[in-house]
N, C-alpha and C. Protein backbone atom coordinates (compact mmCIF):
# COMPACT_ATOMS: atom_id res chain seq x y z
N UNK A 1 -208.16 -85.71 26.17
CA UNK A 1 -206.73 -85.95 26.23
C UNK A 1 -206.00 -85.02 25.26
N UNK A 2 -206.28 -84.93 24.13
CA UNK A 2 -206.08 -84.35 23.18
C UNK A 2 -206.27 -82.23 23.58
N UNK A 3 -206.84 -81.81 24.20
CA UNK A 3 -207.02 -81.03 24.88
C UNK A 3 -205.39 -80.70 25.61
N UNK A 4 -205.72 -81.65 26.61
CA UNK A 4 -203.95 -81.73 27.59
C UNK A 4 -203.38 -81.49 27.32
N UNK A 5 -203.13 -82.16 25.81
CA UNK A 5 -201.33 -82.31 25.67
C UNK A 5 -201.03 -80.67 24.29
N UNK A 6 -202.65 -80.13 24.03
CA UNK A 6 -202.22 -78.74 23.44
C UNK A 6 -202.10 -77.70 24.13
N UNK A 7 -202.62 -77.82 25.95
CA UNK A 7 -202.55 -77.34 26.65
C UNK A 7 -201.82 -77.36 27.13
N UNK A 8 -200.72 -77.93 27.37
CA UNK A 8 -199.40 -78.30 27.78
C UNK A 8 -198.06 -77.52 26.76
N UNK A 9 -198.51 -78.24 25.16
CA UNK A 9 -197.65 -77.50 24.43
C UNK A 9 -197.48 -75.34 24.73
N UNK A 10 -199.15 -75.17 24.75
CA UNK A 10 -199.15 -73.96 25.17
C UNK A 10 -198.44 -73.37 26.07
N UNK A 11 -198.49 -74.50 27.64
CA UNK A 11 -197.92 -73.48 28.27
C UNK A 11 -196.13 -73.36 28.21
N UNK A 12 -195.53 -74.40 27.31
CA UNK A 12 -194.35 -75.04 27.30
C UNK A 12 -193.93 -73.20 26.45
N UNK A 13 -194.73 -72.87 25.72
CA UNK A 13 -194.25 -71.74 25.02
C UNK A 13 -194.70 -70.44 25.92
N UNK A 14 -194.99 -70.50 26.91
CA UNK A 14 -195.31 -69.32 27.83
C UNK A 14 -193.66 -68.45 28.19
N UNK A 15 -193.70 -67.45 28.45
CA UNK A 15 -192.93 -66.37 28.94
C UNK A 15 -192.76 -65.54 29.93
N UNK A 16 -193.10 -65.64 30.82
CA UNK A 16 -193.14 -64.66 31.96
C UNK A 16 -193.21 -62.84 31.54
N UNK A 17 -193.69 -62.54 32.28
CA UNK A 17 -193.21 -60.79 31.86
C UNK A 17 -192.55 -60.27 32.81
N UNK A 18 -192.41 -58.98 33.05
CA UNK A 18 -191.23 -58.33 33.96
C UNK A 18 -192.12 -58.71 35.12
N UNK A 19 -193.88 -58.24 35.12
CA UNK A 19 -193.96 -57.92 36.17
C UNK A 19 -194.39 -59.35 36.97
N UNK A 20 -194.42 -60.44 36.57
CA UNK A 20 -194.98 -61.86 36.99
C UNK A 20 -193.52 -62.25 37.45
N UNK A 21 -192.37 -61.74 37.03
CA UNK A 21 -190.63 -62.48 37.72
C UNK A 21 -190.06 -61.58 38.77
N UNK A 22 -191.16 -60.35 38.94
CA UNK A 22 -190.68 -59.46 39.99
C UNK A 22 -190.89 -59.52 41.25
N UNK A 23 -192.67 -60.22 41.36
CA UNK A 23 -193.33 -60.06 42.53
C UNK A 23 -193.32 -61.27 43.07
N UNK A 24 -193.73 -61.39 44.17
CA UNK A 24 -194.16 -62.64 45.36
C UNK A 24 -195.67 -62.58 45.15
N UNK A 25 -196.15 -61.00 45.62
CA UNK A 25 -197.49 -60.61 45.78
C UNK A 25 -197.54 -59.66 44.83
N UNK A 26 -198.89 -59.96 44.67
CA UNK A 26 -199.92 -59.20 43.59
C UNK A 26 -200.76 -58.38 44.00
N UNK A 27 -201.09 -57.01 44.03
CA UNK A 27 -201.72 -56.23 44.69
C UNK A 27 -202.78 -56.26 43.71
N UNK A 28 -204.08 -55.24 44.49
CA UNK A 28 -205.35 -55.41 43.25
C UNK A 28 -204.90 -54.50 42.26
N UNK A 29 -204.35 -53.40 42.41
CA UNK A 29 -203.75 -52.55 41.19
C UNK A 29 -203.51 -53.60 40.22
N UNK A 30 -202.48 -53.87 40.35
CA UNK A 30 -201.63 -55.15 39.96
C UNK A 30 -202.95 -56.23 39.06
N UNK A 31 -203.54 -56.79 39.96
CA UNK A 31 -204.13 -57.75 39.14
C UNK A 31 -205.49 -57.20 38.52
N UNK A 32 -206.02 -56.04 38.85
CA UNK A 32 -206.37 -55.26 37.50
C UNK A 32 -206.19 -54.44 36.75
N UNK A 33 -204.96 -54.17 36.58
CA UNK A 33 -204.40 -54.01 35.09
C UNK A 33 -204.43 -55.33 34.67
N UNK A 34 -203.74 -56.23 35.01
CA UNK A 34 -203.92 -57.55 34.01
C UNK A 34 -204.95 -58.08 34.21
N UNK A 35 -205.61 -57.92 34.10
CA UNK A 35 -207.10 -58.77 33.85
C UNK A 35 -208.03 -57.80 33.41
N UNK A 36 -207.98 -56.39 33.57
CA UNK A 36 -208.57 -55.59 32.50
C UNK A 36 -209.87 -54.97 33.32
N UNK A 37 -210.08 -55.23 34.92
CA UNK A 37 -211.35 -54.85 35.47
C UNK A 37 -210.78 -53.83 36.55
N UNK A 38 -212.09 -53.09 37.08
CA UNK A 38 -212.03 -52.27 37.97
C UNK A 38 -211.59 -52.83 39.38
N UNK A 39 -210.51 -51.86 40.27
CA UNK A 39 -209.49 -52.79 41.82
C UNK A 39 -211.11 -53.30 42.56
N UNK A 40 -212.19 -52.80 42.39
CA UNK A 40 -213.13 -53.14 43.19
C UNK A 40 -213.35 -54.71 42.82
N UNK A 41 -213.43 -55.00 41.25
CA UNK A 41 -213.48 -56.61 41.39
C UNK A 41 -212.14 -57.44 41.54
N UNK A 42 -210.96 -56.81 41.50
CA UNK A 42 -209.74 -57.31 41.64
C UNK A 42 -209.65 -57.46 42.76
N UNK A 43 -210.26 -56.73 43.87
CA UNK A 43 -210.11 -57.34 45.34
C UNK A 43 -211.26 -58.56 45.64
N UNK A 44 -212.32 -58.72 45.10
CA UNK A 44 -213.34 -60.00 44.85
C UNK A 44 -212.67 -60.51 44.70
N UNK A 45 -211.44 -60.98 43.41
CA UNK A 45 -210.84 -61.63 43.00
C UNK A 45 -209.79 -62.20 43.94
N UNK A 46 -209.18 -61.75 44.57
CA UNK A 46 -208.40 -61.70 45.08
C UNK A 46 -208.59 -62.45 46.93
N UNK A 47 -210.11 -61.81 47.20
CA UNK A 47 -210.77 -62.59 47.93
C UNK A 47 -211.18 -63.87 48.19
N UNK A 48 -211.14 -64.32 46.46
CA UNK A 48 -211.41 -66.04 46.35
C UNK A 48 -210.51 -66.78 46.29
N UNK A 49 -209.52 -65.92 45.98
CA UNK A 49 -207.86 -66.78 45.52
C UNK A 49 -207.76 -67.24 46.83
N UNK A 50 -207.46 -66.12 48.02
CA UNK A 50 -207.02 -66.51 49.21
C UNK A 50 -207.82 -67.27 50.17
N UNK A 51 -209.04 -67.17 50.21
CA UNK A 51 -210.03 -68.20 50.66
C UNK A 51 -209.58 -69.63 50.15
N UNK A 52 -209.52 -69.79 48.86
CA UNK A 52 -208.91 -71.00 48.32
C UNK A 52 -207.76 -71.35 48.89
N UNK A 53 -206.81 -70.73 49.48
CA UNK A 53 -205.57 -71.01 49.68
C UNK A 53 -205.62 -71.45 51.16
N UNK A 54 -206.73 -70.50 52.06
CA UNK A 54 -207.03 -71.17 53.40
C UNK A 54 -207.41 -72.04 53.49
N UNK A 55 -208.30 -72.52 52.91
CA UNK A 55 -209.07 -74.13 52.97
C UNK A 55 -207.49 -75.25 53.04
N UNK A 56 -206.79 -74.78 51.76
CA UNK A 56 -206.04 -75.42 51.40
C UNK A 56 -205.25 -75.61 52.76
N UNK A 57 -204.88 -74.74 53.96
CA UNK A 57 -203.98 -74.45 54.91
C UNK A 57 -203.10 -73.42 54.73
N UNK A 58 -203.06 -73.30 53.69
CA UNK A 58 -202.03 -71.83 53.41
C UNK A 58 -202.26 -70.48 54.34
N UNK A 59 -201.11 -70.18 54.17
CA UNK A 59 -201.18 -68.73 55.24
C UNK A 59 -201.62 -67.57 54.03
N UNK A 60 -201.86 -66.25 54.04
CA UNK A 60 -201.95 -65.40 52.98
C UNK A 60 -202.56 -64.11 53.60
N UNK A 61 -201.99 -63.10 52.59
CA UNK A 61 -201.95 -61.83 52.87
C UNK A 61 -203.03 -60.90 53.16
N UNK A 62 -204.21 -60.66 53.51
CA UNK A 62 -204.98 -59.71 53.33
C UNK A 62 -204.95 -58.51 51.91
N UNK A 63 -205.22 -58.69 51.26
CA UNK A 63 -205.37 -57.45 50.13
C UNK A 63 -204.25 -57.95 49.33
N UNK A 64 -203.79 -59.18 49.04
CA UNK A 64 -202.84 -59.43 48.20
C UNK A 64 -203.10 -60.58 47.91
N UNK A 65 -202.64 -61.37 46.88
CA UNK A 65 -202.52 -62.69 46.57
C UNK A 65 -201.19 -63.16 45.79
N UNK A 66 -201.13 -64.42 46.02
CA UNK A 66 -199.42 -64.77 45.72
C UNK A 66 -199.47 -64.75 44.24
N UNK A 67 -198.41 -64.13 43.89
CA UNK A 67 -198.30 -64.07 42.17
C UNK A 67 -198.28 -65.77 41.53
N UNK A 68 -197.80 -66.75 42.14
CA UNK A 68 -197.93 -67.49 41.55
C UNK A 68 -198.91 -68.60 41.43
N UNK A 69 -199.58 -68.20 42.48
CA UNK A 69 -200.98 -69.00 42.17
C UNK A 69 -202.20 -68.32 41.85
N UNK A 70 -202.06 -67.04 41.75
CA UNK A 70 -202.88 -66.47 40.73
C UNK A 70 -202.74 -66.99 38.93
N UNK A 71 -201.27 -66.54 38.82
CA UNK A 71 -201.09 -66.96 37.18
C UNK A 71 -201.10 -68.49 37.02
N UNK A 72 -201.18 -69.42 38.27
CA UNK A 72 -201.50 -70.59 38.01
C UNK A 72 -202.83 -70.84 37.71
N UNK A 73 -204.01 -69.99 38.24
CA UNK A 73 -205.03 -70.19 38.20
C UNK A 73 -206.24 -69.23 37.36
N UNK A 74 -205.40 -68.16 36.73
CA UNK A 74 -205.92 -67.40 35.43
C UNK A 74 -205.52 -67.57 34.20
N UNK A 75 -204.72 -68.71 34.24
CA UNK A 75 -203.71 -69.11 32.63
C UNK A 75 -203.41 -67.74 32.36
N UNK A 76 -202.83 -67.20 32.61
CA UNK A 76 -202.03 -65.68 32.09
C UNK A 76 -200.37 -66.35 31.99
């Protein structure tokens, strides 16, 4: 519990950056520069996001993933 609620304070102090209030979609360029790996695992990455999002029913992009459920789901 105690966990939660510093995890919470954390994100209460989060900020967006230019490029997380600009986009819809996140290209692999895009999500590796921020995450610091080569576009070859940023499209892996990017592969699981949207698989996740199909199960879910979601529609989604081929070679992109939605900016906001990426940074929902990398705490960035």
């Amino acid at each position: 519990m105690l966990q939660a609620v510093r995890k919470e304070e954390n994100m209460a102090e989060y900020k967006p950056t230019a490029l997380q209030t600009s986009k819809r979609y996140l290209t692999a360029t895009d999500v590796a520069e921020l995450l610091g790996v080569s576009r070859s695992t940023a499209y892996r990455i990017i592969k699981r996001l949207n698989s996740e999002l199909e199960k879910a029913g979601k529609l989604n992009v081929a070679g992109k993933v939605s900016a906001k459920y990426f940074y929902e789901n990398t705490y960035l």
